[in-house]
N, C-alpha and C. Protein backbone atom coordinates (compact mmCIF):
# COMPACT_ATOMS: atom_id res chain seq x y z
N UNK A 1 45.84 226.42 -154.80
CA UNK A 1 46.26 226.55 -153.41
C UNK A 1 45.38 225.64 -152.55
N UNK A 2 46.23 224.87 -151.66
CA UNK A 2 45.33 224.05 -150.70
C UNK A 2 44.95 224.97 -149.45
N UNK A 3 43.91 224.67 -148.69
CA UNK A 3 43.67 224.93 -147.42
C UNK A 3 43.80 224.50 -146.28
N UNK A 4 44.59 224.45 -145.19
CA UNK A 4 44.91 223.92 -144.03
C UNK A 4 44.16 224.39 -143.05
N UNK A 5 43.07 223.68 -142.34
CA UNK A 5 42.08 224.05 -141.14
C UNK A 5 42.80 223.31 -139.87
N UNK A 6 42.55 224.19 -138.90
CA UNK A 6 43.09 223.44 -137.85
C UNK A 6 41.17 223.93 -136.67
N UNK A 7 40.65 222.83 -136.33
CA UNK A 7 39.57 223.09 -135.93
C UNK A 7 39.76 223.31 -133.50
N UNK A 8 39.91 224.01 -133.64
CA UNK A 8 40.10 224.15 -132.03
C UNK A 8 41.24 223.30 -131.82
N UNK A 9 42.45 224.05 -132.45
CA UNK A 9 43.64 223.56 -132.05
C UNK A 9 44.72 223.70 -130.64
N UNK A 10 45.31 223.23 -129.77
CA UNK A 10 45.30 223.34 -128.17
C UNK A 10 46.80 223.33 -128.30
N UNK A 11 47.88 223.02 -129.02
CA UNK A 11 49.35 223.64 -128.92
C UNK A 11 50.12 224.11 -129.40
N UNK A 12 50.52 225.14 -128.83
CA UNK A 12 50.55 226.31 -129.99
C UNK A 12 52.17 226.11 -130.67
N UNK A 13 52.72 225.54 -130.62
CA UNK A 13 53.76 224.53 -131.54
C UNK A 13 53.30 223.80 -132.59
N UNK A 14 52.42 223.27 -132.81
CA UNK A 14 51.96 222.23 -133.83
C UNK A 14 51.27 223.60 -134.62
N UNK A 15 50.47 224.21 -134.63
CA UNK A 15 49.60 225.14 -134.60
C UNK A 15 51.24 226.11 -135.64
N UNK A 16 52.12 226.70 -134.96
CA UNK A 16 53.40 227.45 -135.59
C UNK A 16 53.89 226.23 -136.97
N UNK A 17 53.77 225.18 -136.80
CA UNK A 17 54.59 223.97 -137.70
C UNK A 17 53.73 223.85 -138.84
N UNK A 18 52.31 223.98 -138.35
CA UNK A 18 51.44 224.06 -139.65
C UNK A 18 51.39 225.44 -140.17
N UNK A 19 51.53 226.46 -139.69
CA UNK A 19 52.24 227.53 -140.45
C UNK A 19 53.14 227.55 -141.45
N UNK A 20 54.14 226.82 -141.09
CA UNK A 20 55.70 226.62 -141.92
C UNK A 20 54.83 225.86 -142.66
N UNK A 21 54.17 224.60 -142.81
CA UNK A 21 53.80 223.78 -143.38
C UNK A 21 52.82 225.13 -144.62
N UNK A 22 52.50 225.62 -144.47
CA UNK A 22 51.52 226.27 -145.25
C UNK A 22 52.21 227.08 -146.09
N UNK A 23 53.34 227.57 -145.55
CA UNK A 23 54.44 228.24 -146.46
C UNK A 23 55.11 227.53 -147.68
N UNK A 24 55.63 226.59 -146.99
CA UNK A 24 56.65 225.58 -147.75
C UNK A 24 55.56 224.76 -149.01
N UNK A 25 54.29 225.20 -148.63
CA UNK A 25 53.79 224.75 -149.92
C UNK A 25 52.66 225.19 -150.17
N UNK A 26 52.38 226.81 -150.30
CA UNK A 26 52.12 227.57 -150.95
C UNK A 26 50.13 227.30 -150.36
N UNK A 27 50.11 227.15 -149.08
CA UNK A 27 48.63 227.04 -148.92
C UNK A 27 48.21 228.09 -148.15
N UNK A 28 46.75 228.08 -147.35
CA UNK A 28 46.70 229.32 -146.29
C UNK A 28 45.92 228.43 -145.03
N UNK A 29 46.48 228.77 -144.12
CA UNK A 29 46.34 227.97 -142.92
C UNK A 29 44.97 228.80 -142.03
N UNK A 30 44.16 228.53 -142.17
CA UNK A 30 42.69 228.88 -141.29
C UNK A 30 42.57 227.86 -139.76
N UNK A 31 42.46 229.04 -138.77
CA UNK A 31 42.68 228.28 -137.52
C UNK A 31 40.87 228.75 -137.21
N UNK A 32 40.35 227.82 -136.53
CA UNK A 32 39.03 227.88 -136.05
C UNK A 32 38.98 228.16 -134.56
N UNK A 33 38.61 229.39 -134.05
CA UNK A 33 38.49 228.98 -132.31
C UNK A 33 37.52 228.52 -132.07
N UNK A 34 37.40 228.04 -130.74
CA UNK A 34 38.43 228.89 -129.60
C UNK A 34 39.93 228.08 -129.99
N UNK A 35 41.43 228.58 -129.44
CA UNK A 35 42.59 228.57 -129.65
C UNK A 35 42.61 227.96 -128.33
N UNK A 36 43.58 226.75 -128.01
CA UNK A 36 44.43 226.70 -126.59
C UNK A 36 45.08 227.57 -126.00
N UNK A 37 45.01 228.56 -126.90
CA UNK A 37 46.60 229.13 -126.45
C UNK A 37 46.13 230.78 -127.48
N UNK A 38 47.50 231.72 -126.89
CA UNK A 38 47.06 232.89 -127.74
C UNK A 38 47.95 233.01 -129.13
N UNK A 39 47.74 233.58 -130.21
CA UNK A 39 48.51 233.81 -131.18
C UNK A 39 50.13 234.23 -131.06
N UNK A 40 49.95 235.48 -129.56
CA UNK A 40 50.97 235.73 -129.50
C UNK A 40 52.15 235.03 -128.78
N UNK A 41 51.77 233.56 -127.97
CA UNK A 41 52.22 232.74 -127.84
C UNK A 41 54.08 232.41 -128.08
N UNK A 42 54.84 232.82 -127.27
CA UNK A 42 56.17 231.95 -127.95
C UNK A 42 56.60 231.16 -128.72
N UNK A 43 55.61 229.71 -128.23
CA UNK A 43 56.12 228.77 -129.01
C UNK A 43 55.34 228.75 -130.45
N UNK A 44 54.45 229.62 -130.35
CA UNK A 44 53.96 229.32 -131.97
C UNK A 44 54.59 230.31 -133.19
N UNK A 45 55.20 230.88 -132.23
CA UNK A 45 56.26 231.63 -133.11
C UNK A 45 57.95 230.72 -132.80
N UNK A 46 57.96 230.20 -132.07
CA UNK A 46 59.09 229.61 -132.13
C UNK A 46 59.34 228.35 -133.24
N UNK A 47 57.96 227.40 -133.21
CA UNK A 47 57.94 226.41 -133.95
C UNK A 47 57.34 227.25 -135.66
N UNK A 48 57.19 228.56 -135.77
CA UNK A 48 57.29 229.08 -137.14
C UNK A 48 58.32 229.74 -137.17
N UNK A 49 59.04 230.18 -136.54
CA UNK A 49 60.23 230.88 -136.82
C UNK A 49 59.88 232.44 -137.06
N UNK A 50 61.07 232.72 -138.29
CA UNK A 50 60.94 234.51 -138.16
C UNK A 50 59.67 234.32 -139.32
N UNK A 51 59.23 232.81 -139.87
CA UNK A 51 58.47 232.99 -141.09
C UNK A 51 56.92 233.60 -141.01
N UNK A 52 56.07 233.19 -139.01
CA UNK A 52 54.64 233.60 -138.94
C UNK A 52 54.36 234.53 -139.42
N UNK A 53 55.32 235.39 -139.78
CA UNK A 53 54.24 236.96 -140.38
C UNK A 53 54.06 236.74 -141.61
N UNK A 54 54.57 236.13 -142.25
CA UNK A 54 54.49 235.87 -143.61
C UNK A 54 53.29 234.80 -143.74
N UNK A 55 52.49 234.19 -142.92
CA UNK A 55 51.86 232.43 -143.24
C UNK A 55 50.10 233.50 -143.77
N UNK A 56 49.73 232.57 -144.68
CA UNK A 56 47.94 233.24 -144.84
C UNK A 56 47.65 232.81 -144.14
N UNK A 57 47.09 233.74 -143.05
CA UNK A 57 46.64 233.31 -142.04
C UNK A 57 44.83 233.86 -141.97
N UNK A 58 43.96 232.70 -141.59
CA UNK A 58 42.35 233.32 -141.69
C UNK A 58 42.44 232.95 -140.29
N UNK A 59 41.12 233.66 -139.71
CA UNK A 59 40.70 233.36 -138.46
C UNK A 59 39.03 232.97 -138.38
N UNK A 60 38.63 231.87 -137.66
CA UNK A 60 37.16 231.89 -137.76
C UNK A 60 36.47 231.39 -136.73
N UNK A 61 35.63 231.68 -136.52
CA UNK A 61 34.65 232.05 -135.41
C UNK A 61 34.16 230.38 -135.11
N UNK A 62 33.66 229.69 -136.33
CA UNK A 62 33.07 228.48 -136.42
C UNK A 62 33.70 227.84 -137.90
N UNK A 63 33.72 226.60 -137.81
CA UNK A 63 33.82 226.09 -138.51
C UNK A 63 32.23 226.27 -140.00
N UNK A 64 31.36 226.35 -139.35
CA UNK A 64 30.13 226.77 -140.55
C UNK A 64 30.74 227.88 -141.05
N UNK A 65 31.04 229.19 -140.42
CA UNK A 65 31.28 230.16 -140.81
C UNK A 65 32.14 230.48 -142.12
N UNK A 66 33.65 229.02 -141.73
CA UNK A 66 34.50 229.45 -142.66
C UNK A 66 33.57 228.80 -144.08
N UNK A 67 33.10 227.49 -143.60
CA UNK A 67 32.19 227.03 -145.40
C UNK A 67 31.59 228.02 -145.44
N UNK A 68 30.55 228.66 -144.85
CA UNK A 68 29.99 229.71 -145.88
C UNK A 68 30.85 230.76 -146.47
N UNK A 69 32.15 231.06 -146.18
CA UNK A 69 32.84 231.81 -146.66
C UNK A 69 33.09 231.10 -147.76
N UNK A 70 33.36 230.04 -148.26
CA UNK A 70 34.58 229.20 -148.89
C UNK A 70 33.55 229.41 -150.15
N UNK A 71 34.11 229.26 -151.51
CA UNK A 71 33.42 228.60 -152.78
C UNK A 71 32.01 227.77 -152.76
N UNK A 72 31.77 227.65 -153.34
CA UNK A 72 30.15 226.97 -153.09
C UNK A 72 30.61 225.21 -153.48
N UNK A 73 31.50 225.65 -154.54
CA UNK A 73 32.08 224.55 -155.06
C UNK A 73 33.18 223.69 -154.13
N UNK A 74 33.74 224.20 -153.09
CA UNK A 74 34.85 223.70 -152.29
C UNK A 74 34.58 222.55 -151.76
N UNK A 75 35.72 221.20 -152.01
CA UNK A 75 35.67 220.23 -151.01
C UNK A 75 36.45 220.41 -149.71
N UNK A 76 35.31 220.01 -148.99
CA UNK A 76 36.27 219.73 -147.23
C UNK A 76 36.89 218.50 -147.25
N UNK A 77 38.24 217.87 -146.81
CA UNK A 77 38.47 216.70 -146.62
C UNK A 77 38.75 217.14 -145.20
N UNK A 78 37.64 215.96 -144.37
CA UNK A 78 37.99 215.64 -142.92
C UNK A 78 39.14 214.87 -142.59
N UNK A 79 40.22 214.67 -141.82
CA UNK A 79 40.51 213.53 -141.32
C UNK A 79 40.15 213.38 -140.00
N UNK A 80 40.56 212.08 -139.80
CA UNK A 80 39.67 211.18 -138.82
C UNK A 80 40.77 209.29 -138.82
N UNK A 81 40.83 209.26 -137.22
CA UNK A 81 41.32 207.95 -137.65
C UNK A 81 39.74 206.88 -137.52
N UNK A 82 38.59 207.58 -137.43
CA UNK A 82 37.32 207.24 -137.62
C UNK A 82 37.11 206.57 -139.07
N UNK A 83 37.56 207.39 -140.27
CA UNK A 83 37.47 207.49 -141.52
C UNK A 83 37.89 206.13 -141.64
N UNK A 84 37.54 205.49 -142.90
CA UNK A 84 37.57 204.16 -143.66
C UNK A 84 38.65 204.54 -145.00
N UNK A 85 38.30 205.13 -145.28
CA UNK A 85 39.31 205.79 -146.72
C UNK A 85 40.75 206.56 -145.82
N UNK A 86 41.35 205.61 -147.21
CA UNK A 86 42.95 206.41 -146.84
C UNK A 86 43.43 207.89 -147.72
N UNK A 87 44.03 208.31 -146.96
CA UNK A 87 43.99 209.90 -147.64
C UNK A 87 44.68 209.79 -149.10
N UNK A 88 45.44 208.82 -149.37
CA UNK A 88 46.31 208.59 -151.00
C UNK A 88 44.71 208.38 -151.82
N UNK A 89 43.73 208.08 -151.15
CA UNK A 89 43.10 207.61 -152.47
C UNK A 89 42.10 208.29 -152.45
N UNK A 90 42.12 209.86 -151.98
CA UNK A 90 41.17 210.82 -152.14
C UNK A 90 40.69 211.54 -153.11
N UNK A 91 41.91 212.03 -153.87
CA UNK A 91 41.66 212.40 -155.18
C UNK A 91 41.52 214.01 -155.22
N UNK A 92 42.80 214.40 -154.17
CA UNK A 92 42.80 216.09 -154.00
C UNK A 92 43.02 216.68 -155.63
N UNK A 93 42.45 217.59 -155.23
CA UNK A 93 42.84 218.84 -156.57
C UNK A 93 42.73 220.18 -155.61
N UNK A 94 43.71 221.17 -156.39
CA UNK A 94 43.73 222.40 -156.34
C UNK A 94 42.82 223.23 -155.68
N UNK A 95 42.77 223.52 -154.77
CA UNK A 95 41.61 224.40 -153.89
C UNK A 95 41.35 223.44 -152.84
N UNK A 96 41.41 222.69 -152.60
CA UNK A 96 40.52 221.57 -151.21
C UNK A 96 40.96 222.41 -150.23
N UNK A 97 40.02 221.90 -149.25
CA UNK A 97 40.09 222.19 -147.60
C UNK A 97 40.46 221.03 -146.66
N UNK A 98 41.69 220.67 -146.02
CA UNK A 98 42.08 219.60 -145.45
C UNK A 98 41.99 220.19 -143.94
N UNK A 99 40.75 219.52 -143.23
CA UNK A 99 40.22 219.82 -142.08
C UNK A 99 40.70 218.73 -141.04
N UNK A 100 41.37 219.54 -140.01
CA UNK A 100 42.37 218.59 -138.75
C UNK A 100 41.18 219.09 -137.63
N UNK A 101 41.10 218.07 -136.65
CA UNK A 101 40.32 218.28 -135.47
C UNK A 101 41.77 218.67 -134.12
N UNK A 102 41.36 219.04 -132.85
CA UNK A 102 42.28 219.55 -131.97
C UNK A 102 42.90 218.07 -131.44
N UNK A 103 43.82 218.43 -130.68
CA UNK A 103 45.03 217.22 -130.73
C UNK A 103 44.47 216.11 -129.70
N UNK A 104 43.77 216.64 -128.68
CA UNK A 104 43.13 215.30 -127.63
C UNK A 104 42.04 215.20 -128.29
N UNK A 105 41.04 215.31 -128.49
CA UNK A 105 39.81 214.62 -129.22
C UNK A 105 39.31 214.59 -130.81
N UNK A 106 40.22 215.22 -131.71
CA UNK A 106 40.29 215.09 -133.08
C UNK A 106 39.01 215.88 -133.52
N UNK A 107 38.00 215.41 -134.12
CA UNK A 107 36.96 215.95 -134.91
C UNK A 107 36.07 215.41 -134.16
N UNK A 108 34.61 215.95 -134.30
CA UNK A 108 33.46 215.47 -133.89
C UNK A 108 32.64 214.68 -134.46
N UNK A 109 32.66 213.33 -133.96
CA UNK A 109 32.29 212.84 -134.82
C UNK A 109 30.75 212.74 -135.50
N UNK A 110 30.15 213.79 -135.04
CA UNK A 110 28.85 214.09 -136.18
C UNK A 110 29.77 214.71 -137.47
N UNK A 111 30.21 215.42 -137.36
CA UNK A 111 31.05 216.14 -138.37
C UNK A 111 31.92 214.99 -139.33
N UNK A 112 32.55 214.20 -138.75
CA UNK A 112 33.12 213.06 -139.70
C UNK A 112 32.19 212.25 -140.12
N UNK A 113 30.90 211.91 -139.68
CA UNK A 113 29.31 211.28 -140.37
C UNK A 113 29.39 211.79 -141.20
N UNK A 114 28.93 213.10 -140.91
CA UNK A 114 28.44 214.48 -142.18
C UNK A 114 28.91 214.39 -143.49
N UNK A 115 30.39 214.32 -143.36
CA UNK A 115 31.75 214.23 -144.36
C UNK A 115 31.42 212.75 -145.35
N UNK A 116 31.21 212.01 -144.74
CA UNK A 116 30.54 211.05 -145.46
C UNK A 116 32.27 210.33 -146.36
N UNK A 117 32.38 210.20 -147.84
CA UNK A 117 33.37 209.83 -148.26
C UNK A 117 34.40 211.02 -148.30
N UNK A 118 34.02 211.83 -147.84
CA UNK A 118 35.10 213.35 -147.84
C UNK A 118 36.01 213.35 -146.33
N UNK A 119 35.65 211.89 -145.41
CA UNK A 119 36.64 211.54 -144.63
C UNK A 119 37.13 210.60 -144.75
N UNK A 120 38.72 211.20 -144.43
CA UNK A 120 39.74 210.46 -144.72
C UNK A 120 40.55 210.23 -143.38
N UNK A 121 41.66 209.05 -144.05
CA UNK A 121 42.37 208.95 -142.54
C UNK A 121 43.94 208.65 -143.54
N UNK A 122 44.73 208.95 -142.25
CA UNK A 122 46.12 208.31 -142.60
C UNK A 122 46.30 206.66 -142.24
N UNK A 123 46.33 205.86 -142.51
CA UNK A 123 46.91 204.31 -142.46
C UNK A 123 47.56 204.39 -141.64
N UNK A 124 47.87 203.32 -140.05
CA UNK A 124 48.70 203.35 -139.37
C UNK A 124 48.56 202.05 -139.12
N UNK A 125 49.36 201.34 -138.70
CA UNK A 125 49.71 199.54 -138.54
C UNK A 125 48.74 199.56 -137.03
N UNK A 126 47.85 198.46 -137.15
CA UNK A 126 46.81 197.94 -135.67
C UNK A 126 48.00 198.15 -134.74
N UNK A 127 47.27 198.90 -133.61
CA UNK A 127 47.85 198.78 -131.75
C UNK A 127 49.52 199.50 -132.59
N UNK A 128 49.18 200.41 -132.97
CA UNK A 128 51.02 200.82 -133.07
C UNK A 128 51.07 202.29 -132.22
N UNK A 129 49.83 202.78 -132.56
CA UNK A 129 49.26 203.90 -131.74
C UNK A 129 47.86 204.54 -131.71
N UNK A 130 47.27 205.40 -131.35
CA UNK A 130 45.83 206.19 -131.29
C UNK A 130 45.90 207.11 -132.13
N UNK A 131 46.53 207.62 -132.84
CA UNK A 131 47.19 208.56 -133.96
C UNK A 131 48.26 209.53 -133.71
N UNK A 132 48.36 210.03 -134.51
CA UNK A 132 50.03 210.91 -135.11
C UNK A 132 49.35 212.14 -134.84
N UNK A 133 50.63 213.34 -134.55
CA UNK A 133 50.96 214.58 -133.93
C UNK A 133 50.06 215.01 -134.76
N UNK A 134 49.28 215.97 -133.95
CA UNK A 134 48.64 217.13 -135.37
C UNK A 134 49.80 217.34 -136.65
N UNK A 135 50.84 218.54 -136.14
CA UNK A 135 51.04 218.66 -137.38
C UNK A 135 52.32 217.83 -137.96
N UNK A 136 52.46 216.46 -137.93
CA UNK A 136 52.63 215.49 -138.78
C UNK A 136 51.88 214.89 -139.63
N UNK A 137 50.21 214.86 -138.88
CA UNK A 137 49.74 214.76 -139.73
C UNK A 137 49.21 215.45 -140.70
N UNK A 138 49.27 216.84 -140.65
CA UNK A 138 49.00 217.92 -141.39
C UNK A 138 50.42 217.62 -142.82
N UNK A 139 51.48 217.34 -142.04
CA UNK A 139 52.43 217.55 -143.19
C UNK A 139 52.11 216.20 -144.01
N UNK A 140 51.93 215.31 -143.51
CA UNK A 140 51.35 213.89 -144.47
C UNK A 140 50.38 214.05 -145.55
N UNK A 141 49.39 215.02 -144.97
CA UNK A 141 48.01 215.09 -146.21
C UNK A 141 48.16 216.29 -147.03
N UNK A 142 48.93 216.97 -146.60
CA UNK A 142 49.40 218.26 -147.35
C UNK A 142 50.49 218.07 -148.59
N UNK A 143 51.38 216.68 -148.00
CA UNK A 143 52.04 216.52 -149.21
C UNK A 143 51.59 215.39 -149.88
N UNK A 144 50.93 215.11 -149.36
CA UNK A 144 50.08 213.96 -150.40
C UNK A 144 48.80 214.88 -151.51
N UNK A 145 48.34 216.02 -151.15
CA UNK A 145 47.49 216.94 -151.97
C UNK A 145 48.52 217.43 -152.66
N UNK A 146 49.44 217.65 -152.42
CA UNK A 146 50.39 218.48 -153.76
C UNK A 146 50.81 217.55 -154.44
N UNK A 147 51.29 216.25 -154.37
CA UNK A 147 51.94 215.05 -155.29
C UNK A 147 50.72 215.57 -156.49
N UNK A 148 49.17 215.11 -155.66
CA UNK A 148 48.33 214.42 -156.59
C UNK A 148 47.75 215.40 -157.32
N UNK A 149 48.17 216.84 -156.85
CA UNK A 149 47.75 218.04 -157.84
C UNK A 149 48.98 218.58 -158.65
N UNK A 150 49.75 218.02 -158.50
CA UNK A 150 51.29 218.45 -159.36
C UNK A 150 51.42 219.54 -159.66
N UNK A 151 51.30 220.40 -158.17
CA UNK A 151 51.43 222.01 -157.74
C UNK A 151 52.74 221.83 -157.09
């Protein structure tokens, strides 16, 4: 099972889509506050449908918090359009943690330092844009971890 982090995520639509996203392929979606928005939110039930009650859903205080919860053994993959490495050539397996930063300022970038080769980015063509929707890009690295774990 993969892990989907959404780190201080701000709309609660993208936030419902990575839900579905967590369903449709068997992961558990950990949201980090603070939240933009509240759970009970419309649209984050609108953009999950009748499926939110069903999504694994964790909740966490801090991002440290959830690693010390996690395996000792667990990789984090950051993304970042900071990152130098493209997410195809990461080399997911079974269990990872694919860590999204919130939709106006992404990750911090001490935190993508930290990550070292464990940040990644999606490829996007120079001046085409500043990056892709949260959860597009959630659905990009999510199905790129299941190709390469042939889950």
């Amino acid at each position: 099972m993969f892990h989907l982090v959404l780190v201080h995520p701000e709309i609660p639509h993208n936030t419902g889509s990575a839900g579905r996203l967590a369903l449709a392929t068997g992961a558990r979606l950990h949201l980090v506050r603070p939240l933009g928005f509240s759970l009970d939110d419309k649209q984050v039930k609108r953009a999950g449908l009748d499926y939110w009650q069903d999504v694994d859903l964790r909740m966490w205080d801090s991002f440290a918090e959830l690693q010390a919860a996690a395996d000792p053994a667990a990789r984090f993959w950051l993304l970042s359009t900071k990152a130098a490495t493209a997410h195809w050539d990461a080399g997911f397996k079974d269990g990872d943690y694919l860590v999204f930063g919130c939709e106006t300022k992404g990750l911090p970038e001490a935190m993508v330092r930290e990550a070292g080769e464990r940040a990644i980015r999606i490829p996007m063509v120079e001046g085409g844009t500043r990056s892709l929707n949260l959860a597009t890009a959630v659905a990009i690295t999510v199905y790129e971890a299941v190709r390469q774990a042939g889950t």
